[in-house]
C-alpha atoms as a PDB file:
ATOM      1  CA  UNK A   1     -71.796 -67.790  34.155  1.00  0.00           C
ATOM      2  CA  UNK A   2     -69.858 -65.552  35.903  1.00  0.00           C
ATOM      3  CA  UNK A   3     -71.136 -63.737  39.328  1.00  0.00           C
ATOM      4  CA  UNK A   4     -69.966 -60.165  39.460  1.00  0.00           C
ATOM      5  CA  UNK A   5     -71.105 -57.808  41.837  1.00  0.00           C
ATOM      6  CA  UNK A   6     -73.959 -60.233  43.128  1.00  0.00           C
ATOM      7  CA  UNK A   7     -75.300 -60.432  39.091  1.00  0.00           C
ATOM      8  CA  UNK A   8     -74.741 -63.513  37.010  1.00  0.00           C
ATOM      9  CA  UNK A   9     -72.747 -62.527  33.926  1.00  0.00           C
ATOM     10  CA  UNK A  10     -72.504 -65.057  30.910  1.00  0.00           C
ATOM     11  CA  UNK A  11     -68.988 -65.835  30.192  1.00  0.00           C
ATOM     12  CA  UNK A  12     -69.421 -64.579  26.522  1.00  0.00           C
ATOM     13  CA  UNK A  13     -70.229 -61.089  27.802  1.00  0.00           C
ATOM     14  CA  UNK A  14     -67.380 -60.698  29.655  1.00  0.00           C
ATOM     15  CA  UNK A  15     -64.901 -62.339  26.576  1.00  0.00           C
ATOM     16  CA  UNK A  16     -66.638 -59.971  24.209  1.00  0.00           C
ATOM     17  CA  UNK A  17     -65.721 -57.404  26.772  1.00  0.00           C
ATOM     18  CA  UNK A  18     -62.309 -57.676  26.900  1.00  0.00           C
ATOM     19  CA  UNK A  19     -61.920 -58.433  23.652  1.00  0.00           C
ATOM     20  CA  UNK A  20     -63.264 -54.956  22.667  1.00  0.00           C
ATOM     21  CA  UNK A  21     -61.210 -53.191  25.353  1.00  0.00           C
ATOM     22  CA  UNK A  22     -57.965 -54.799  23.848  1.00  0.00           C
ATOM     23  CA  UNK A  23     -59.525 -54.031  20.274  1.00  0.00           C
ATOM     24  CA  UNK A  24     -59.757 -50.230  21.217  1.00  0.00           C
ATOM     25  CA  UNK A  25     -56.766 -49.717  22.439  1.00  0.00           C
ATOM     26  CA  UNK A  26     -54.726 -51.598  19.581  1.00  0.00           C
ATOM     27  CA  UNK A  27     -56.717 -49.510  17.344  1.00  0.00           C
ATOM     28  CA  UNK A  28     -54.951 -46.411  19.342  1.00  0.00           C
ATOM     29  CA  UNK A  29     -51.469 -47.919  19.308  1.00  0.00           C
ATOM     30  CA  UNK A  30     -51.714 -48.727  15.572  1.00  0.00           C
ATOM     31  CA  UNK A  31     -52.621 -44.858  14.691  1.00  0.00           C
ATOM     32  CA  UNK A  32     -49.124 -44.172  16.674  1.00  0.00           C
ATOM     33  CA  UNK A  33     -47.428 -46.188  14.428  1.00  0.00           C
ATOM     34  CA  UNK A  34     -49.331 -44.631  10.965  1.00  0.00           C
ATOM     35  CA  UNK A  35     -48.662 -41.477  12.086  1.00  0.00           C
ATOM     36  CA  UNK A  36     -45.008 -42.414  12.672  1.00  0.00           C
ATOM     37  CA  UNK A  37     -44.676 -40.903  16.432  1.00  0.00           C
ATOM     38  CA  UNK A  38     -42.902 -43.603  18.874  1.00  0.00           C
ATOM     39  CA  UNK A  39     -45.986 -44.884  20.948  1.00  0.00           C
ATOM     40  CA  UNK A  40     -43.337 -45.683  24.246  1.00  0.00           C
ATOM     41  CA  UNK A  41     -42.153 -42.023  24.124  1.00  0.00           C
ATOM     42  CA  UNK A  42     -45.717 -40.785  23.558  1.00  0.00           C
ATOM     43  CA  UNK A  43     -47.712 -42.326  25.826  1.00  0.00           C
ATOM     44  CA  UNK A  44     -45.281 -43.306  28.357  1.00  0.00           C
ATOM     45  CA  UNK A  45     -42.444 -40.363  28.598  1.00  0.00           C
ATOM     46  CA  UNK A  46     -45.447 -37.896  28.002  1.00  0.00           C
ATOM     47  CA  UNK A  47     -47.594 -39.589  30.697  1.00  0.00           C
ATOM     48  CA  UNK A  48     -50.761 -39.371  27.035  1.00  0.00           C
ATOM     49  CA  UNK A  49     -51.327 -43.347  28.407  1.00  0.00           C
ATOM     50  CA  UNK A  50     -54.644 -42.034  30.665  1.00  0.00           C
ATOM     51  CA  UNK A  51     -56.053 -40.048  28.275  1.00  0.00           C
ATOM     52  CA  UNK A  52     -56.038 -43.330  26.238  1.00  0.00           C
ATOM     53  CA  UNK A  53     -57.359 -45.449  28.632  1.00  0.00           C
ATOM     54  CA  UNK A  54     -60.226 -42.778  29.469  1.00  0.00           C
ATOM     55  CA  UNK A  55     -60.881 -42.389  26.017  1.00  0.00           C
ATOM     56  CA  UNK A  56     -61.331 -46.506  25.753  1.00  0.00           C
ATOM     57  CA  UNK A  57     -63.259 -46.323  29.155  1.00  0.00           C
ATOM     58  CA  UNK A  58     -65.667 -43.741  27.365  1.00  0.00           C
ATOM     59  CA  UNK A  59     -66.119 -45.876  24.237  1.00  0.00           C
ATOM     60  CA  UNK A  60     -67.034 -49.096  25.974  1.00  0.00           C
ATOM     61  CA  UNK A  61     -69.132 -47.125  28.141  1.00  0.00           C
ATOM     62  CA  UNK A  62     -71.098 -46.095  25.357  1.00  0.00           C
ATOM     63  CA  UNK A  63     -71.165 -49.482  24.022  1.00  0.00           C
ATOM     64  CA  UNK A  64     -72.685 -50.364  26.888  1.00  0.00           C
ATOM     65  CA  UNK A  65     -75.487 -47.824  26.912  1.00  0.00           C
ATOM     66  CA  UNK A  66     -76.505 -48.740  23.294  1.00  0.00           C
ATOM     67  CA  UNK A  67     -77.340 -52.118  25.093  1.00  0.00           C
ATOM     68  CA  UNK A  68     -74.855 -53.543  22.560  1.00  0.00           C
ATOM     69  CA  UNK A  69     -73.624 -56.231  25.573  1.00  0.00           C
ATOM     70  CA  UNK A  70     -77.448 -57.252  26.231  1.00  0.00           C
ATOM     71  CA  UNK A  71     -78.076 -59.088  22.929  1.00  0.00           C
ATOM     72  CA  UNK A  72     -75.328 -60.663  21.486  1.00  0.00           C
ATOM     73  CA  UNK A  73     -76.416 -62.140  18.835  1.00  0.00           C
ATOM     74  CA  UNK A  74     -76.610 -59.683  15.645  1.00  0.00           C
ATOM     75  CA  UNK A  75     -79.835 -59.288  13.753  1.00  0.00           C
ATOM     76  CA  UNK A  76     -79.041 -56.256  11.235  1.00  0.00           C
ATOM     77  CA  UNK A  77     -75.702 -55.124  10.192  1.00  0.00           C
ATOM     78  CA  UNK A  78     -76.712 -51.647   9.330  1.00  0.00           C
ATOM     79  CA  UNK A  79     -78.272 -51.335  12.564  1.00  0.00           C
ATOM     80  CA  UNK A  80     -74.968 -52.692  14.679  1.00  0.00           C
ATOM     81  CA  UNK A  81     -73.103 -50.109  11.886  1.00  0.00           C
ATOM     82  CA  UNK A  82     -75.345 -47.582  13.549  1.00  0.00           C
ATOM     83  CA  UNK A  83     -75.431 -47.921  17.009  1.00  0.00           C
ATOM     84  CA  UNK A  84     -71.475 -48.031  16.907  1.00  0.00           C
ATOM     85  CA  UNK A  85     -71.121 -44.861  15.320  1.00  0.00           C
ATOM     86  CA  UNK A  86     -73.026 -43.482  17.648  1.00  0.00           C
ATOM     87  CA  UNK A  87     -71.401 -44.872  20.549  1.00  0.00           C
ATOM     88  CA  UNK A  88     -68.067 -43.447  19.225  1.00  0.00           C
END
């Protein structure tokens, strides 16, 4: 457990966390490279690396209102298929 703002936080939360957050924004950097633009001169020399990061920020935070971090474990896939979607 991990205490975070005075609230214990299981360990597995917080690795599925940041797991997602660096799945997100791979997912990003990838489409660069598909779409054959240079991801250092797009996000970096055109300052675009916030809007990524919000857009990330946004996702997870919808994630998170889905209560997709409460219960872990995953009883339907059509229902986790769902509740995704909606969340992006």
């Amino acid at each position: 457990m991990i205490r975070l703002f005075r609230v214990f936080i299981p360990a597995s939360v917080v690795a599925l966390l940041v797991s997602e957050i660096l799945l997100v924004l791979a997912c990003y950097t990838l489409a660069l490279f598909l779409l054959g633009i240079d991801p250092v001169f797009y996000l970096w020399d055109e300052n675009n690396y916030w809007k990524v990061f919000v857009l990330t920020g946004l996702i997870i935070l919808g994630l998170y209102f889905q209560d997709l971090y409460a219960n872990v474990r995953i009883s339907s896939t059509i229902l986790l298929t769902q509740q995704v979607c909606l969340a992006v």
